[in-house]
N, C-alpha and C. Protein backbone atom coordinates (compact mmCIF):
# COMPACT_ATOMS: atom_id res chain seq x y z
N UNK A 1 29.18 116.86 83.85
CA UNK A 1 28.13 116.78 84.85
C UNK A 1 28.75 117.01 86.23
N UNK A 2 28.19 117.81 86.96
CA UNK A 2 28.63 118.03 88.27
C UNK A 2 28.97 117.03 89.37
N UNK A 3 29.20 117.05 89.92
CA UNK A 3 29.58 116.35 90.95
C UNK A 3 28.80 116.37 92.35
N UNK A 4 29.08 117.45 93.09
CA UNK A 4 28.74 118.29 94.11
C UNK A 4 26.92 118.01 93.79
N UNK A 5 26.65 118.15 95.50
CA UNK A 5 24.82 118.10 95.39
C UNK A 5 24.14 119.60 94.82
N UNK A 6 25.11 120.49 95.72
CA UNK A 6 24.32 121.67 94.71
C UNK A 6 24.28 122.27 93.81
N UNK A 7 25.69 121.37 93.12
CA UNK A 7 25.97 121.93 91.72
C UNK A 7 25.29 121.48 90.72
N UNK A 8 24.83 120.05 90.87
CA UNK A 8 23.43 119.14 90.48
C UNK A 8 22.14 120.13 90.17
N UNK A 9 21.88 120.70 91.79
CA UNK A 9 20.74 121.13 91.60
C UNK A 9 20.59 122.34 91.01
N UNK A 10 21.84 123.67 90.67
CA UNK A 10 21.38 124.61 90.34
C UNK A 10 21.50 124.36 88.80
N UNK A 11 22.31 122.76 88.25
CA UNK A 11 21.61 122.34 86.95
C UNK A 11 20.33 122.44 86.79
N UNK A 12 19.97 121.79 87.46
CA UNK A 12 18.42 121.82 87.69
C UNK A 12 17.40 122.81 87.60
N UNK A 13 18.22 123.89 87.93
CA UNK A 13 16.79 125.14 88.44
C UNK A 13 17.25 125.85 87.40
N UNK A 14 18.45 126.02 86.96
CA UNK A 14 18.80 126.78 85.73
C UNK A 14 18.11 126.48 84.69
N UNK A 15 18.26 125.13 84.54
CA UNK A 15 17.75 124.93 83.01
C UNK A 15 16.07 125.07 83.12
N UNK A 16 15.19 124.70 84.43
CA UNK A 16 13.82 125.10 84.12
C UNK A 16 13.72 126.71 84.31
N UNK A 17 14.64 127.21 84.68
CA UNK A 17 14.24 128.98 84.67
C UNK A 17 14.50 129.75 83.14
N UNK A 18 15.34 128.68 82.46
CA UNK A 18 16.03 128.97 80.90
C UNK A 18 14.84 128.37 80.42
N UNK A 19 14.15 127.59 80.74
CA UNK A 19 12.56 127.27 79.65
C UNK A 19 11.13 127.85 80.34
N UNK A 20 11.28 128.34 81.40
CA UNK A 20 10.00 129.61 81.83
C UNK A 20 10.59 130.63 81.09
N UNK A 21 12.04 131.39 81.20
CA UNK A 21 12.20 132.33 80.34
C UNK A 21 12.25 132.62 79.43
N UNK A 22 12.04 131.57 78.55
CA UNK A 22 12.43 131.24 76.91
C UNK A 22 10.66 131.36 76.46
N UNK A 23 9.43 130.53 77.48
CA UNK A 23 8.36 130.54 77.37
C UNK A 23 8.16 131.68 77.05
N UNK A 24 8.15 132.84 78.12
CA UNK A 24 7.72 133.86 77.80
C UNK A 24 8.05 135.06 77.21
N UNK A 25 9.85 134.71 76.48
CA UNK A 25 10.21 135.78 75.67
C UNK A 25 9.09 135.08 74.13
N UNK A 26 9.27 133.64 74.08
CA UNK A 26 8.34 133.88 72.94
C UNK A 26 6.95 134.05 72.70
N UNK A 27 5.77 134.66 73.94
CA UNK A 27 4.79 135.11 73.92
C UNK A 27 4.92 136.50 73.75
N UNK A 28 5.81 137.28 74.14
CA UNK A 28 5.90 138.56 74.00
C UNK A 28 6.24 138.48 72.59
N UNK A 29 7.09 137.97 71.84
CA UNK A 29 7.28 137.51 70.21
C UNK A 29 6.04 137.30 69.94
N UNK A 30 5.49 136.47 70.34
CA UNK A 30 4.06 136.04 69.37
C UNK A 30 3.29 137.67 69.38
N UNK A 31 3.08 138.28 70.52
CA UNK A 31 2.20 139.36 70.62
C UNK A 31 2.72 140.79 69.96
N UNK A 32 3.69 141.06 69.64
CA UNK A 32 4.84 141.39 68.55
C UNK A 32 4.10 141.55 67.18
N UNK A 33 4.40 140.11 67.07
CA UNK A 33 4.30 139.70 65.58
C UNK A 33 2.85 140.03 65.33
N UNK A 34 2.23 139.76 65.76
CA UNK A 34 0.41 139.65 65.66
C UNK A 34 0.25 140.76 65.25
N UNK A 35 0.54 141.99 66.12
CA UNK A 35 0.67 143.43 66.19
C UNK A 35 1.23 144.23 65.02
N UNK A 36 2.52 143.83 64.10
CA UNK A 36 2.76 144.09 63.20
C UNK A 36 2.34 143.66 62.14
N UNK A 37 1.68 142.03 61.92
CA UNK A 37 0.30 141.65 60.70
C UNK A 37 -0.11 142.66 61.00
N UNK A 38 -0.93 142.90 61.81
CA UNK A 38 -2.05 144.04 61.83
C UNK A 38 -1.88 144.94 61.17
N UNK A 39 -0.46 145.57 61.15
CA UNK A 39 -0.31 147.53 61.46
C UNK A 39 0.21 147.25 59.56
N UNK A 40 0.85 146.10 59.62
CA UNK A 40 1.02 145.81 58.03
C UNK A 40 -0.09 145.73 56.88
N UNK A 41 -1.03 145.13 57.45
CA UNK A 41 -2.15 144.84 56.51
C UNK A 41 -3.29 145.89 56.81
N UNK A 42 -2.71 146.75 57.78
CA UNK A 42 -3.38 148.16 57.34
C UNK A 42 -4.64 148.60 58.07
N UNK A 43 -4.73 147.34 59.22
CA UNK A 43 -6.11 147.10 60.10
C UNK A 43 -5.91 147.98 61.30
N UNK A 44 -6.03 149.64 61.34
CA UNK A 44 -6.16 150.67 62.29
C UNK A 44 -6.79 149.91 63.76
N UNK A 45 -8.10 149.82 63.25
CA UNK A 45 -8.88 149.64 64.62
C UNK A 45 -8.45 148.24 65.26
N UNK A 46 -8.46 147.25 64.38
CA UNK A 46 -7.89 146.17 65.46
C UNK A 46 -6.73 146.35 65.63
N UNK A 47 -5.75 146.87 65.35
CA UNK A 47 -3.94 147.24 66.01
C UNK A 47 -4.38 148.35 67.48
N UNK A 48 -5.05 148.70 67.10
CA UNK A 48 -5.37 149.87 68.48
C UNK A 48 -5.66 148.98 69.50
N UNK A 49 -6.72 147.99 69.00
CA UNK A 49 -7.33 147.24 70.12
C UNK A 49 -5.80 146.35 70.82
N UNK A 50 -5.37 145.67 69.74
CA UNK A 50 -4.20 145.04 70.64
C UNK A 50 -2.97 145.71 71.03
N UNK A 51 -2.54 146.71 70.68
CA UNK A 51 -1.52 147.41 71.55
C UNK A 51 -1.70 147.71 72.65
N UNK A 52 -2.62 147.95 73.28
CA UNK A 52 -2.71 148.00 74.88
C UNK A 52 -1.93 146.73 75.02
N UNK A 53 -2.39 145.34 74.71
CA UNK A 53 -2.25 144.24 75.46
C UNK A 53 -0.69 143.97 75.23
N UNK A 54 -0.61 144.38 74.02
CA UNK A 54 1.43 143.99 73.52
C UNK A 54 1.94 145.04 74.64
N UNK A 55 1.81 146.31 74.68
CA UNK A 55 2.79 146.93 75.63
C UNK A 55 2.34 146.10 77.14
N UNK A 56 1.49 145.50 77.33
CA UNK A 56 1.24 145.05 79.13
C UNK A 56 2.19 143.95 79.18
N UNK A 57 2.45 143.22 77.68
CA UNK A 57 3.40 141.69 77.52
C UNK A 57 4.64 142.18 77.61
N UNK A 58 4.68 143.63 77.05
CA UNK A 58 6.10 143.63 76.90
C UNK A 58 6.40 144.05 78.83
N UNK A 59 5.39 145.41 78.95
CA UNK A 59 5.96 145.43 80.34
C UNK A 59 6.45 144.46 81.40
N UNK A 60 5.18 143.12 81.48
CA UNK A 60 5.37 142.12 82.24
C UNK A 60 6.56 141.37 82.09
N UNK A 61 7.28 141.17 80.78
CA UNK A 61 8.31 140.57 80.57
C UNK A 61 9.92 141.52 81.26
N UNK A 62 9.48 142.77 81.46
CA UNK A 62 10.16 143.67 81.88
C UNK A 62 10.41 143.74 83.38
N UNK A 63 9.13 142.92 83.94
CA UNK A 63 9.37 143.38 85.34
C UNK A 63 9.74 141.65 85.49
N UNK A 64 9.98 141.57 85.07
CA UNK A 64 10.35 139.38 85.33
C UNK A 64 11.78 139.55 84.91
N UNK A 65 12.28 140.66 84.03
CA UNK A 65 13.75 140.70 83.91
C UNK A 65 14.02 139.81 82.88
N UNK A 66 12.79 139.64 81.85
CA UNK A 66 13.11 138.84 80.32
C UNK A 66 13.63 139.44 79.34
N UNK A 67 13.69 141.42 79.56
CA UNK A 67 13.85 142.08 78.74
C UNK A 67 14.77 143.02 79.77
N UNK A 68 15.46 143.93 78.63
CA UNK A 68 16.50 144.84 79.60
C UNK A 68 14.87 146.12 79.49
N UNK A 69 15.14 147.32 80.57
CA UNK A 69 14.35 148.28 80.22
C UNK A 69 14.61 149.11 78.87
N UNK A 70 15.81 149.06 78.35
CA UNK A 70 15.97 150.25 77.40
C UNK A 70 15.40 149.40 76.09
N UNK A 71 15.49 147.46 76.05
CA UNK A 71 14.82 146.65 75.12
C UNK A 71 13.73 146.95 74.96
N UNK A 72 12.79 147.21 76.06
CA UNK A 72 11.43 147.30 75.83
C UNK A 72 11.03 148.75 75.47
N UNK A 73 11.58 149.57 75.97
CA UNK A 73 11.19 150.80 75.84
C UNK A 73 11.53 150.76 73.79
N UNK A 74 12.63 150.80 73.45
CA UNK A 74 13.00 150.57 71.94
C UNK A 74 11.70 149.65 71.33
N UNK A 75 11.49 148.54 71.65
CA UNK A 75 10.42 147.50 71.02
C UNK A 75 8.94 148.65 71.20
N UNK A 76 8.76 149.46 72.22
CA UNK A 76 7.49 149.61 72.58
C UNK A 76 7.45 151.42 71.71
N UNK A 77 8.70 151.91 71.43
CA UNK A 77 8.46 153.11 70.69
C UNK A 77 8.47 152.76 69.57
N UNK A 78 9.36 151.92 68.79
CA UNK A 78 8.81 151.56 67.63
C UNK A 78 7.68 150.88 67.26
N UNK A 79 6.81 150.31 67.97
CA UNK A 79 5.71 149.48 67.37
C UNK A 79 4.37 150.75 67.57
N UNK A 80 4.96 151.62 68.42
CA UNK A 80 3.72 153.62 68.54
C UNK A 80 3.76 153.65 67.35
N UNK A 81 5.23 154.33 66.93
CA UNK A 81 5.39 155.16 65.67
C UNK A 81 5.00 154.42 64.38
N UNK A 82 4.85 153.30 64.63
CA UNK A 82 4.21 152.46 63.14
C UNK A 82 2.95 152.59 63.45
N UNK A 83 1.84 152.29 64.75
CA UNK A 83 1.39 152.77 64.76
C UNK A 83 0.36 154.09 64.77
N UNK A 84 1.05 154.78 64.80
CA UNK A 84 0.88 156.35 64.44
C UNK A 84 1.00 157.04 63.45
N UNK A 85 1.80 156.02 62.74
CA UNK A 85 2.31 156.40 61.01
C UNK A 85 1.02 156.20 60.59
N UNK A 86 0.67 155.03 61.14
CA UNK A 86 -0.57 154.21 60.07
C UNK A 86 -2.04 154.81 60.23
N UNK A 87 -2.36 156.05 61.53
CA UNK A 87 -3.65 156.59 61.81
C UNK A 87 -3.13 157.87 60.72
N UNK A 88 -1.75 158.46 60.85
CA UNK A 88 -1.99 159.39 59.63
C UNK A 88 -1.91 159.59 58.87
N UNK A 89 -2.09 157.94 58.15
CA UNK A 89 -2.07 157.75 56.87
C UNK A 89 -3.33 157.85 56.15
N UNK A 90 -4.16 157.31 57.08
CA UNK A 90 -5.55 157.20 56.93
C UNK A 90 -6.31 158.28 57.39
């Protein structure tokens, strides 16, 4: 444990910026996952409907610096091409 007053406090701000950031890497996970039930169980029209909203989670997590850019861009081309697999499948 620190000693020093501000070494105290950037205990402090670290560890609540490590559980806002942790919050919202696992909403972008939750919105992920949701997205791939979908594209798994084969549901076209509702995966369409929520991919808008997964790429806006992933972006937002992007501009907060939760994700590197080349992370999201990778997460956000693979979850197209499954989706895109799956319109020309059908």
């Amino acid at each position: 444990m620190p000693n020093i007053k501000s070494a105290k406090k950037r205990v402090l701000v670290n560890s609540k910026k490590a559980a806002i950031n942790k919050s919202e890497k696992s909403e972008v996970k939750t919105y992920i996952k949701n997205l791939n039930a979908l594209l798994d169980a084969g549901k076209v029209e509702e995966a369409e409907k929520a991919f808008p909203a997964t790429m806006a989670a992933i972006d937002k997590a992007v501009t907060k610096n939760i994700f590197a850019k080349n992370t999201a861009a990778n997460k956000k081309s693979g979850l197209a091409k499954k989706l895109n697999a799956l319109k020309a499948s059908k």
